[in-house]
C-alpha atoms as a PDB file:
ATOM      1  CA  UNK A   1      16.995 -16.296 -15.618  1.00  0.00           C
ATOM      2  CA  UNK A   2      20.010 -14.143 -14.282  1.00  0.00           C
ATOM      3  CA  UNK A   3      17.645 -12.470 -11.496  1.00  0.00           C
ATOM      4  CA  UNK A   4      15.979 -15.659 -10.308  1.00  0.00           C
ATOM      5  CA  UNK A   5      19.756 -17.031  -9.732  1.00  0.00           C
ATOM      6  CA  UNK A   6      20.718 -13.942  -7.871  1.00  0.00           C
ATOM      7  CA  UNK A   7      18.095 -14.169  -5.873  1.00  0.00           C
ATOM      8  CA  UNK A   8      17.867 -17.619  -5.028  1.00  0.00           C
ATOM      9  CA  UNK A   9      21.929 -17.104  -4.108  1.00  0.00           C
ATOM     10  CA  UNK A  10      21.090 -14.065  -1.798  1.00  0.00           C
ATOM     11  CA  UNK A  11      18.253 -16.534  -0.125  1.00  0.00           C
ATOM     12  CA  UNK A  12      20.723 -19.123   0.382  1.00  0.00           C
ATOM     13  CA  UNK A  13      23.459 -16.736   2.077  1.00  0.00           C
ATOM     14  CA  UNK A  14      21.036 -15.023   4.060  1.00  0.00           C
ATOM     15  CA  UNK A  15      19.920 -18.578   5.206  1.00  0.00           C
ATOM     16  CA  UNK A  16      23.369 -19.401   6.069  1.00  0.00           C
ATOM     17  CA  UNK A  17      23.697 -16.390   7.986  1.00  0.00           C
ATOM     18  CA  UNK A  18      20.154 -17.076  10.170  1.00  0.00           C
ATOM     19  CA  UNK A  19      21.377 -20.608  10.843  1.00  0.00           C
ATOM     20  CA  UNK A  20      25.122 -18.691  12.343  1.00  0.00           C
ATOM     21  CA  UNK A  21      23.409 -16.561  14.027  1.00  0.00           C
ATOM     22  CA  UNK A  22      20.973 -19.601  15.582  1.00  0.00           C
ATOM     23  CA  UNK A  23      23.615 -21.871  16.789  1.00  0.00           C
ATOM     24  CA  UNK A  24      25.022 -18.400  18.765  1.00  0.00           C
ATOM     25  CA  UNK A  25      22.064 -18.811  20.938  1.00  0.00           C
ATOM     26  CA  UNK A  26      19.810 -15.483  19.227  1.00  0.00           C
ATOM     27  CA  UNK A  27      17.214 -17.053  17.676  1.00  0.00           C
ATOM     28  CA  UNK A  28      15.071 -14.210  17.899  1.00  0.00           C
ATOM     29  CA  UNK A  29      17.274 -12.716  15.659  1.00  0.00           C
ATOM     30  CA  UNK A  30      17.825 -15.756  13.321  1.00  0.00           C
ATOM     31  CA  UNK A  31      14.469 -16.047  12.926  1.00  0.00           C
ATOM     32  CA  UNK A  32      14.144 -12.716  11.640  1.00  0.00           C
ATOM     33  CA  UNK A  33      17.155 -13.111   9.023  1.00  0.00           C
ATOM     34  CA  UNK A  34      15.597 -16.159   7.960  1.00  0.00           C
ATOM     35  CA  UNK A  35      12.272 -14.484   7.466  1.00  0.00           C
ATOM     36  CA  UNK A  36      14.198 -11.649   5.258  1.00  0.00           C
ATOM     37  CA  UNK A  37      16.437 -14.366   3.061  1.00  0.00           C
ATOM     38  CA  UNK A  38      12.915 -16.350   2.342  1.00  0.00           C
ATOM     39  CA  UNK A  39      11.559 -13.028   0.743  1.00  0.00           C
ATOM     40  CA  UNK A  40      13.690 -13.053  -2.514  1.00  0.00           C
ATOM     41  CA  UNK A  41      12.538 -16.966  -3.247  1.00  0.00           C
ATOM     42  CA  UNK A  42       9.090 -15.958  -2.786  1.00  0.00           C
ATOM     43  CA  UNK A  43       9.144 -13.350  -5.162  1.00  0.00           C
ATOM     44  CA  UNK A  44      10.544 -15.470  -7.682  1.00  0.00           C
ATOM     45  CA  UNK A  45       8.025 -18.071  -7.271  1.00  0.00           C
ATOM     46  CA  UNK A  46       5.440 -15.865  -7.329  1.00  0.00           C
ATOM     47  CA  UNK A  47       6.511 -14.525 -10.621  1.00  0.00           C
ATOM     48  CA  UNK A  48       7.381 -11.022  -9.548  1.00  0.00           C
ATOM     49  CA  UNK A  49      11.035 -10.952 -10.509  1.00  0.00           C
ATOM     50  CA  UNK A  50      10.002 -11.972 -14.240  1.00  0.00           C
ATOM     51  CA  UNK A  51       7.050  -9.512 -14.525  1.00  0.00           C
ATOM     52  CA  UNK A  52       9.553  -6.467 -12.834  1.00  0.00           C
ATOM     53  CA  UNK A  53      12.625  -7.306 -15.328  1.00  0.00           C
ATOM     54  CA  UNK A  54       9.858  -7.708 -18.319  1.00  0.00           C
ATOM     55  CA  UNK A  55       8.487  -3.893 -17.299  1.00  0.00           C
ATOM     56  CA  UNK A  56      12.578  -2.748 -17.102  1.00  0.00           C
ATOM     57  CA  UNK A  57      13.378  -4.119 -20.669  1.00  0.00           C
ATOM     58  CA  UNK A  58      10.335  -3.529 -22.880  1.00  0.00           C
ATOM     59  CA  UNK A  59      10.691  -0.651 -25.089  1.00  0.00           C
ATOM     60  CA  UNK A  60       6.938   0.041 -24.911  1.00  0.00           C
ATOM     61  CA  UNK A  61       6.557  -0.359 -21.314  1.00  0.00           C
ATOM     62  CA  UNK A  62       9.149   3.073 -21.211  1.00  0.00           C
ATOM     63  CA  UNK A  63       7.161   4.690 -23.759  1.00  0.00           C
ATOM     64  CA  UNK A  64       3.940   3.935 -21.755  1.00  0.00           C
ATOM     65  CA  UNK A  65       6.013   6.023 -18.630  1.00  0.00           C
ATOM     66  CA  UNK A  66       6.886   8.775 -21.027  1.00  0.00           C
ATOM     67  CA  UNK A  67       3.002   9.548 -22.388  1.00  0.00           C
ATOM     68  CA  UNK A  68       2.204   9.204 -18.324  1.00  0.00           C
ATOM     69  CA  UNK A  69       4.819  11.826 -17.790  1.00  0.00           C
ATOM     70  CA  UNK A  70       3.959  13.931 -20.575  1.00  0.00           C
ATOM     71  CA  UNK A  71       0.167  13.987 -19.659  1.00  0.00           C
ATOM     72  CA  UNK A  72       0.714  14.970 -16.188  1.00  0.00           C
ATOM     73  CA  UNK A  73       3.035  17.694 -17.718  1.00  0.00           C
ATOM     74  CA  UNK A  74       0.755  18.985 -19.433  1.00  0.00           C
ATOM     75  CA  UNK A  75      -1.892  18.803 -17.039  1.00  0.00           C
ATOM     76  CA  UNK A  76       0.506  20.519 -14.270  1.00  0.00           C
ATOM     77  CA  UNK A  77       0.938  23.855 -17.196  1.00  0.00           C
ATOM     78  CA  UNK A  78      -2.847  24.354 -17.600  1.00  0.00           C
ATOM     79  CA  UNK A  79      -2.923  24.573 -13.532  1.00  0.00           C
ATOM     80  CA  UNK A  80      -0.328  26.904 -13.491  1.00  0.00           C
ATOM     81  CA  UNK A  81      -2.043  29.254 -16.287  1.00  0.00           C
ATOM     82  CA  UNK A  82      -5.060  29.040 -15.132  1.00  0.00           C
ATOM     83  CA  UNK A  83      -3.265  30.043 -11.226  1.00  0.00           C
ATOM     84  CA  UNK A  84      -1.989  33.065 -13.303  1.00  0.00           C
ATOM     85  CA  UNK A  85      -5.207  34.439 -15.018  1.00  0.00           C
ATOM     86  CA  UNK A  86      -7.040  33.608 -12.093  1.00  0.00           C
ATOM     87  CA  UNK A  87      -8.640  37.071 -12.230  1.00  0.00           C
ATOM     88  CA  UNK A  88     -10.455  38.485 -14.971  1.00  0.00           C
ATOM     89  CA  UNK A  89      -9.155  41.406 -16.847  1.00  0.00           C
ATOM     90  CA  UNK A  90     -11.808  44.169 -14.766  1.00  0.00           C
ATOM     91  CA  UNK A  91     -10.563  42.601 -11.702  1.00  0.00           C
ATOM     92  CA  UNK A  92      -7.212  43.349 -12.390  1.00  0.00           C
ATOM     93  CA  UNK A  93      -7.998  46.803 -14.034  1.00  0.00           C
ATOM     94  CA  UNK A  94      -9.803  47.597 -10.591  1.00  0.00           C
ATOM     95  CA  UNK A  95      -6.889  46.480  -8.554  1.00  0.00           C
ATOM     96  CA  UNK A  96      -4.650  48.631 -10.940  1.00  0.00           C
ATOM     97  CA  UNK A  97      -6.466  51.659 -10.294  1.00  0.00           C
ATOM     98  CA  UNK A  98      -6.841  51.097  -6.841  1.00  0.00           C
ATOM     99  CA  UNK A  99      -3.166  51.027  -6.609  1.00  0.00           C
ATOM    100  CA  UNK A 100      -2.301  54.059  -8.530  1.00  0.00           C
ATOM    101  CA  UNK A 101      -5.385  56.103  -6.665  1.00  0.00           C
ATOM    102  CA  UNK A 102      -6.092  56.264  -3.387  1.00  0.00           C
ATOM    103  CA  UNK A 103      -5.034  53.873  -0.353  1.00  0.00           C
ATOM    104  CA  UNK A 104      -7.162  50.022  -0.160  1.00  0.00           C
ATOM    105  CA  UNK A 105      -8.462  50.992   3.028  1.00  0.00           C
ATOM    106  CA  UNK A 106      -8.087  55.142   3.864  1.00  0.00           C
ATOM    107  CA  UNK A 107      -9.439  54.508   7.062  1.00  0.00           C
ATOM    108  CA  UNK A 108      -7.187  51.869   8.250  1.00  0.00           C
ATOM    109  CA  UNK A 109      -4.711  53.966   9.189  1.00  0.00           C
ATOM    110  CA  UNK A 110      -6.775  55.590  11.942  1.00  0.00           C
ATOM    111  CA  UNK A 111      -7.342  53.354  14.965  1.00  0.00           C
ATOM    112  CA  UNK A 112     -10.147  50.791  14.746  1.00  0.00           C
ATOM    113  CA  UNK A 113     -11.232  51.207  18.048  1.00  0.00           C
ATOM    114  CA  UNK A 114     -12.582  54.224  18.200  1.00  0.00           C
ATOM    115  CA  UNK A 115     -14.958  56.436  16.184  1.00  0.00           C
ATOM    116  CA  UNK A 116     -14.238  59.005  14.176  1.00  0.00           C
ATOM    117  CA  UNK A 117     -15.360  61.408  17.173  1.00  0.00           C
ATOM    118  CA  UNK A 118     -12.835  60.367  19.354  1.00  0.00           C
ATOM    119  CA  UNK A 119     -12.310  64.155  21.241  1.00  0.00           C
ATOM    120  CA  UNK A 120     -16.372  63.870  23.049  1.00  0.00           C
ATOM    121  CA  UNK A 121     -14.306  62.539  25.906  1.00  0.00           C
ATOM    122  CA  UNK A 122     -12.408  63.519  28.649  1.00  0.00           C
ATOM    123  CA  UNK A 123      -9.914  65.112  26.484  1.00  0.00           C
ATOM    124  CA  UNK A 124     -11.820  67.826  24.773  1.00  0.00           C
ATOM    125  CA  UNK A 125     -12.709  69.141  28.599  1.00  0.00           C
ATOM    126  CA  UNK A 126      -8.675  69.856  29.141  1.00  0.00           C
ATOM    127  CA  UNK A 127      -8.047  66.733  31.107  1.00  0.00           C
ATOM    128  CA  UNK A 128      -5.543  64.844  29.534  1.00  0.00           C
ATOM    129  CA  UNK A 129      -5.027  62.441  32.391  1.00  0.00           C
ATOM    130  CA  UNK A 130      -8.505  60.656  31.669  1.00  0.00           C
ATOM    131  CA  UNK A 131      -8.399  58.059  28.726  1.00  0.00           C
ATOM    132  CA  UNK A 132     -11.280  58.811  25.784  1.00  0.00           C
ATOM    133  CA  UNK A 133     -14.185  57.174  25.996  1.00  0.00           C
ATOM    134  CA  UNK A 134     -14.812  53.357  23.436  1.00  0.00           C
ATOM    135  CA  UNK A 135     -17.144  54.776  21.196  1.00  0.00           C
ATOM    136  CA  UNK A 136     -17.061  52.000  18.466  1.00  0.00           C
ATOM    137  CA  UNK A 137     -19.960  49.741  17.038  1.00  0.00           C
ATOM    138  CA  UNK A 138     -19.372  46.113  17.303  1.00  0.00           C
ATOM    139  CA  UNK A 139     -18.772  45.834  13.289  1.00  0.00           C
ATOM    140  CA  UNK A 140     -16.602  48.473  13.087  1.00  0.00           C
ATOM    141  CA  UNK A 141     -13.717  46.478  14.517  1.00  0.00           C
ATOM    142  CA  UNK A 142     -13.279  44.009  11.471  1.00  0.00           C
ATOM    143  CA  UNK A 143     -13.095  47.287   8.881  1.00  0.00           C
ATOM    144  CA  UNK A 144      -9.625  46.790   8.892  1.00  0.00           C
ATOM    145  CA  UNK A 145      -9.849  42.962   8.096  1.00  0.00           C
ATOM    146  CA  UNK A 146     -12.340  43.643   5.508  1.00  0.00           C
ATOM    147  CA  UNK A 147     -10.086  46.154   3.630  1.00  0.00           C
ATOM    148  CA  UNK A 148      -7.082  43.387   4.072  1.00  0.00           C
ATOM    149  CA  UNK A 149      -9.391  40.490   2.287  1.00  0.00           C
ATOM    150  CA  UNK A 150     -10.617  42.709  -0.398  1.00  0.00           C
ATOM    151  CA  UNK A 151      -7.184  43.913  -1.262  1.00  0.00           C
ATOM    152  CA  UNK A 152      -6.163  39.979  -1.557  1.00  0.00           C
ATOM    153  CA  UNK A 153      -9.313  39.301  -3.684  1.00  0.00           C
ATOM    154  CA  UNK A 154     -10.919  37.187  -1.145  1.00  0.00           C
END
């Protein structure tokens, strides 16, 4: 009863305020003020205002929120275990050792681009003015890449 009289009040000033703002000559404006004070009556007569202020004040409608928030809760902590196991214990055992033994990827830190033969060039003649030769196989680029992904698990 108290919010139907509030907003049947704010819909009346608001009113008041479009038909000011009308006899100043903007009616494009007045016609949007009135359009805004209308919107409280409506919702009263369309039952709104009762049905929001019965959700606020039941007891059970609150307790209905609180299982909502518990479930998702709950839902949101099995994600973030399962996030943690994600791996099974030999994949982490594997990642362990590789970690304490040698590097991911020993060859990454020689360059990708060439071979392992990289001296058949120019160089190993005495020039060192002449740039060694691309001796590399298409595949042999992504190496590198391939030792990144499999250290991430991917």
């Amino acid at each position: 009863m108290l919010a139907e009289t509030i907003c049947s009040a704010v819909s009346a000033a608001g009113l008041g305020i479009a038909a000011i703002t009308a006899y100043r000559k903007r009616f494009l404006a007045a016609t949007r003020i009135a359009a805004y004070s209308l919107v409280p009556v409506g919702l009263v007569m369309a039952g709104v205002v009762e049905w929001v202020s019965d959700i606020a004040f039941k007891p059970s409608v609150w307790l209905g929120f609180g299982l909502l928030a518990l479930a998702w809760l709950l839902f949101m902590t099995t994600r973030a275990v399962e996030r943690r196991r994600g791996s099974t214990r030999k994949d982490r055992k594997a990642a362990r050792a590789a970690q304490r033994g040698d590097a991911v990827a020993p060859a990454a830190s020689s360059p990708s681009l060439t071979s392992g033969a990289g001296t058949t060039g120019a160089r190993a003649q005495g020039d060192p003015a002449k740039k060694p030769e691309r001796a590399a196989a298409p595949g042999d680029d992504f190496s590198d890449i391939e030792a990144i992904l499999k250290k991430h698990g991917i």
